[in-house]
C-alpha atoms as a PDB file:
ATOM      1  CA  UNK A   1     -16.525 -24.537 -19.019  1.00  0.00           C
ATOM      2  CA  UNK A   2     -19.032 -22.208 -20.276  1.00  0.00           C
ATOM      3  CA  UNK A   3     -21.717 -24.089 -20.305  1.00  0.00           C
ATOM      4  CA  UNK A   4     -21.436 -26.030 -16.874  1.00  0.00           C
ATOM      5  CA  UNK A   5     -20.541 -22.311 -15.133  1.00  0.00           C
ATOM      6  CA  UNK A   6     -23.849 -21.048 -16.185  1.00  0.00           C
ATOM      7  CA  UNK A   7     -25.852 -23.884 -15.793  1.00  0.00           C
ATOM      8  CA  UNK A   8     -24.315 -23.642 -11.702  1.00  0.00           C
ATOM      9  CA  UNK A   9     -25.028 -19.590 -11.526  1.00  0.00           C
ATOM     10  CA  UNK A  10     -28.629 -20.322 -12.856  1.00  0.00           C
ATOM     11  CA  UNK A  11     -29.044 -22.791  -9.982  1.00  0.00           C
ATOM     12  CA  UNK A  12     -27.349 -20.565  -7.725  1.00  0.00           C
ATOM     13  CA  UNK A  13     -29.573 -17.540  -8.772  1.00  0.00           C
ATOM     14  CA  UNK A  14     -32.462 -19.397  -8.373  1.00  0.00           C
ATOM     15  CA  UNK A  15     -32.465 -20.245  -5.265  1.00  0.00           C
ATOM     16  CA  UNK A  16     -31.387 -16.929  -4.833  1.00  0.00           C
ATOM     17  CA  UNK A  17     -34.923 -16.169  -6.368  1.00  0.00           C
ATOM     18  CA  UNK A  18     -36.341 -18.334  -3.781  1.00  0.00           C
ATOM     19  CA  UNK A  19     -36.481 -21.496  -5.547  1.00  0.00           C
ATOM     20  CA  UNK A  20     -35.823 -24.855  -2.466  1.00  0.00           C
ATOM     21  CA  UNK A  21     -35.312 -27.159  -5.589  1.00  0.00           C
ATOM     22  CA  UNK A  22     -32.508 -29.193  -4.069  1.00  0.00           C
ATOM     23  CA  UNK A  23     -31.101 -26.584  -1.955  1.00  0.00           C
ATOM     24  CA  UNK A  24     -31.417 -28.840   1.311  1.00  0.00           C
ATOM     25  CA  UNK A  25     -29.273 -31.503  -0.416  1.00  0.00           C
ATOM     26  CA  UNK A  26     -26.489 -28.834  -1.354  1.00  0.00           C
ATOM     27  CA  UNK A  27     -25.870 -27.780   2.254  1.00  0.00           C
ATOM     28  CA  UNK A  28     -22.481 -29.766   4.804  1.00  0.00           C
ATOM     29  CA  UNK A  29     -23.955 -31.308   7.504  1.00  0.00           C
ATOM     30  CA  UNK A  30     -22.839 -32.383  10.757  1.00  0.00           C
ATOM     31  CA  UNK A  31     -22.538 -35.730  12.136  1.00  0.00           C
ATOM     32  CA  UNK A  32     -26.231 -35.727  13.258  1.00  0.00           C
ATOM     33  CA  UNK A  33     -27.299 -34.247   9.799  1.00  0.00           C
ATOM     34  CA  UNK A  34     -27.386 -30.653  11.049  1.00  0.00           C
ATOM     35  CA  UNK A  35     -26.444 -27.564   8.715  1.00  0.00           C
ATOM     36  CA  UNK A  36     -23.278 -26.406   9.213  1.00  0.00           C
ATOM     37  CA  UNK A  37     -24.129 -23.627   6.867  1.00  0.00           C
ATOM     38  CA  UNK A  38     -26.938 -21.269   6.500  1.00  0.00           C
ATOM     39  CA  UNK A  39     -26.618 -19.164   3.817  1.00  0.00           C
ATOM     40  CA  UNK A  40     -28.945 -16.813   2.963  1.00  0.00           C
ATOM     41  CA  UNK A  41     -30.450 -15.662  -0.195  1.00  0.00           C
ATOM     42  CA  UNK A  42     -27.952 -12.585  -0.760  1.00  0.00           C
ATOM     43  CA  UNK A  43     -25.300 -15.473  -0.315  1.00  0.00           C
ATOM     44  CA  UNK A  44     -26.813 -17.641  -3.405  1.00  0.00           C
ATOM     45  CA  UNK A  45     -26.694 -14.137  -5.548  1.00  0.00           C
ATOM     46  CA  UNK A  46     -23.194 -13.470  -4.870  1.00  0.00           C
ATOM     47  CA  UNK A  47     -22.394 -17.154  -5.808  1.00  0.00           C
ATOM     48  CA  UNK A  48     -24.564 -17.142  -8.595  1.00  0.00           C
ATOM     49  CA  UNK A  49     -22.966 -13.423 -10.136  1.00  0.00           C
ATOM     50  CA  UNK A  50     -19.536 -14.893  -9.389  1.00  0.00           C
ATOM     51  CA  UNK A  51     -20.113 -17.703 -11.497  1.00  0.00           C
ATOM     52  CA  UNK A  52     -21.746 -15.999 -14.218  1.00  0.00           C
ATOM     53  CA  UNK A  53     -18.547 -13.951 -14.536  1.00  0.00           C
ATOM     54  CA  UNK A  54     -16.277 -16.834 -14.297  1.00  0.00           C
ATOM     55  CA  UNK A  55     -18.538 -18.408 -17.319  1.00  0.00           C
ATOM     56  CA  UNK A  56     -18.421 -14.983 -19.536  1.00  0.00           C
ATOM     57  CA  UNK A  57     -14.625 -14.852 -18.424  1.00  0.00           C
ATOM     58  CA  UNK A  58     -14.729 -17.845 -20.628  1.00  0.00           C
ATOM     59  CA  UNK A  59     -16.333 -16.361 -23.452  1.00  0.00           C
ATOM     60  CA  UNK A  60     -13.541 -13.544 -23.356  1.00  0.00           C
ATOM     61  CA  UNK A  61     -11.190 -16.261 -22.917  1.00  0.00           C
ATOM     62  CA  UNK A  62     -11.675 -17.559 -26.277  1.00  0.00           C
ATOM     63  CA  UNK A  63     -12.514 -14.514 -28.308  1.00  0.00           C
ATOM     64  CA  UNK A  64     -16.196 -15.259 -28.541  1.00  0.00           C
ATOM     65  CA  UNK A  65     -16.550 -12.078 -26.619  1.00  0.00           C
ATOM     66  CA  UNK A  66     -15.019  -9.313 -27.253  1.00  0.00           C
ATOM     67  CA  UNK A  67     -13.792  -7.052 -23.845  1.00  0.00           C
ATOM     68  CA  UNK A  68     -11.264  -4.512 -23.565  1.00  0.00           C
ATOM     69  CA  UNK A  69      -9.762  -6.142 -20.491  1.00  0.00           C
ATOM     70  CA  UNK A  70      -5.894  -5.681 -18.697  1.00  0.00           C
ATOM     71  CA  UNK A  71      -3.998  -8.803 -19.923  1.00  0.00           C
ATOM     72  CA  UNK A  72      -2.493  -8.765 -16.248  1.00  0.00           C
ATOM     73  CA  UNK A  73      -6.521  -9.478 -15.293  1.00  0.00           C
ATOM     74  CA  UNK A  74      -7.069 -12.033 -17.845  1.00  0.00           C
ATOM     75  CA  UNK A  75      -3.748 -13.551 -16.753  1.00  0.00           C
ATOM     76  CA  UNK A  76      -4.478 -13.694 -12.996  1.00  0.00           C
ATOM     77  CA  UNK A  77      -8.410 -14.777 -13.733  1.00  0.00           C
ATOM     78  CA  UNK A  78      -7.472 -17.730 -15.916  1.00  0.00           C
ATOM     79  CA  UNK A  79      -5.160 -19.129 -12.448  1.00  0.00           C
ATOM     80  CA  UNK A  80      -7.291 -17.699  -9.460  1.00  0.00           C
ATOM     81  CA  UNK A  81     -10.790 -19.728 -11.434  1.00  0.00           C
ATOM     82  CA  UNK A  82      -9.506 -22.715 -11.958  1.00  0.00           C
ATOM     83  CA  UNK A  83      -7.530 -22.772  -7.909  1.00  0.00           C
ATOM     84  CA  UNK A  84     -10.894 -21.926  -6.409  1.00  0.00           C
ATOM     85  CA  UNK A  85     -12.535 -25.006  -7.811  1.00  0.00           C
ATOM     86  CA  UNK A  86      -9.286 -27.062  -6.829  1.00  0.00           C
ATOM     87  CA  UNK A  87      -9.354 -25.749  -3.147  1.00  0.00           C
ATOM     88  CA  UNK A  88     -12.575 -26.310  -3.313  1.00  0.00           C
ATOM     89  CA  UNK A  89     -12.408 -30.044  -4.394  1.00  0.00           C
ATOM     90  CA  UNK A  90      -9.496 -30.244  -1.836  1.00  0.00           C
ATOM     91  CA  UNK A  91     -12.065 -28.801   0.609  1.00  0.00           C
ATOM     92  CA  UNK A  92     -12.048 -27.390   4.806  1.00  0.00           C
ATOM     93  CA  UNK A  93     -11.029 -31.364   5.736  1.00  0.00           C
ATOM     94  CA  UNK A  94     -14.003 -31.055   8.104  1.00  0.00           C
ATOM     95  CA  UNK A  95     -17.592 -30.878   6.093  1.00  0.00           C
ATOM     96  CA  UNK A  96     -16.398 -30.668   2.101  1.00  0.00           C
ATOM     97  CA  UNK A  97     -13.758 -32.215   0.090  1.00  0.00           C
ATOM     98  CA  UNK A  98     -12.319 -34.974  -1.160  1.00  0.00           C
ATOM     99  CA  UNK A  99     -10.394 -34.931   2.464  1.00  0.00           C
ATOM    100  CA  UNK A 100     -13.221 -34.271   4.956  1.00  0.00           C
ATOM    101  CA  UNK A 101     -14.181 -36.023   8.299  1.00  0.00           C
ATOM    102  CA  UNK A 102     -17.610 -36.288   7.730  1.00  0.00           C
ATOM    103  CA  UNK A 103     -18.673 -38.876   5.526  1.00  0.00           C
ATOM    104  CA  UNK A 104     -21.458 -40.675   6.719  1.00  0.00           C
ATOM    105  CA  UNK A 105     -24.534 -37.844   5.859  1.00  0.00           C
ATOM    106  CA  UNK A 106     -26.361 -37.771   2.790  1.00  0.00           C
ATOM    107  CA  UNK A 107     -24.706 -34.499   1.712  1.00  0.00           C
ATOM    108  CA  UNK A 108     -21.147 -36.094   2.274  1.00  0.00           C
ATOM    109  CA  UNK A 109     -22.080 -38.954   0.116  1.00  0.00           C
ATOM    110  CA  UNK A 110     -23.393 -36.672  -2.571  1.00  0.00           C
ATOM    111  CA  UNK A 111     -20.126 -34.314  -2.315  1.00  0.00           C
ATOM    112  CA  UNK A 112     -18.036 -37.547  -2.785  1.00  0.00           C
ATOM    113  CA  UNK A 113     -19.458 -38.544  -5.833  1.00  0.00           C
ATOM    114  CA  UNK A 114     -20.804 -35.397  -7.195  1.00  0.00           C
ATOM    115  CA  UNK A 115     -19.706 -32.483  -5.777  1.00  0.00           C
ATOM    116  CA  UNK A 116     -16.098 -32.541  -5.316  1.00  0.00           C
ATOM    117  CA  UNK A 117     -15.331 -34.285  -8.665  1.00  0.00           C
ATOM    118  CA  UNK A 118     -17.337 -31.394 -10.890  1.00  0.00           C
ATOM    119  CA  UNK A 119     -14.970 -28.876  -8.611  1.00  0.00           C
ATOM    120  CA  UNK A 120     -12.114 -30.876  -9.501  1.00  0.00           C
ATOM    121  CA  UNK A 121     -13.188 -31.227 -13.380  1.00  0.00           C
ATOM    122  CA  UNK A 122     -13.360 -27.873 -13.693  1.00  0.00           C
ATOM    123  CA  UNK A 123     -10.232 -26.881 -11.911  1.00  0.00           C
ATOM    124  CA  UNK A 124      -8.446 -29.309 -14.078  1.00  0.00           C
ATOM    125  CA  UNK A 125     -10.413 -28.046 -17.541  1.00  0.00           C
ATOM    126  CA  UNK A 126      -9.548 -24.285 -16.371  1.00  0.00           C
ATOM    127  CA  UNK A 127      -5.969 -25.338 -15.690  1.00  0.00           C
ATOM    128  CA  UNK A 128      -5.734 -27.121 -19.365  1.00  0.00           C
ATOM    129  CA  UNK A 129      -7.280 -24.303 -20.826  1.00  0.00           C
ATOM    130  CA  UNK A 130      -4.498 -21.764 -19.500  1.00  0.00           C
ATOM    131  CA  UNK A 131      -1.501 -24.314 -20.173  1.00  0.00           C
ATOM    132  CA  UNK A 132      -2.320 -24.732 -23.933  1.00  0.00           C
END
């Protein structure tokens, strides 16, 4: 979990950074392969810094890292991570998710066989990972 979390929020902060590597492909489209997003720069950040925590959450998680944090946080963090990835695999039944309209553009093709299933992977690692 740690590792795939940080290798996201480096992608994330890079194009954050500026960095277009891939960014085009990473954005719903329409039916007539429109954006349907436009997120800014300040939007990759926040991604990016919310992912880094969710990969250091990890860390703590596990005792390789060493916080003096609320157990009622750790205990809410270790459901709330691994549900955002699931709704997020689930997706808006529009643009994103296993369940959207949209399947015919090239970033509906790539969210079908990339995008979704990491979301789901790591809602279903997060969700072993708090069970045992």
């Amino acid at each position: 979990m740690f590792l795939i979390l940080l290798i996201l929020s480096g992608i994330h902060i890079s194009w954050a950074l500026g960095s277009e590597w891939s960014f085009r492909s990473v954005i719903p489209t329409n039916e007539n392969d429109e954006p349907v997003l436009n997120p800014t720069r300040k939007d990759s950040a926040l991604v990016g810094i919310g992912l880094l925590f969710f990969a250091v959450f990890y860390l703590i998680k596990i005792d390789l890292l060493i916080l003096e944090i609320p157990s009622w946080a750790i205990n809410i963090a270790s459901w709330m991570i691994p549900s955002i990835f699931l709704f997020r695999a689930i997706g808006d039944f529009r643009y994103v998710g296993f369940f959207k309209k949209i399947t015919k553009t090239p970033f509906a093709k790539k969210d079908a066989l990339v995008y979704s299933p990491l979301c789901l992977g790591l809602a279903i690692i997060g969700f072993i990972i708090e069970l045992t």
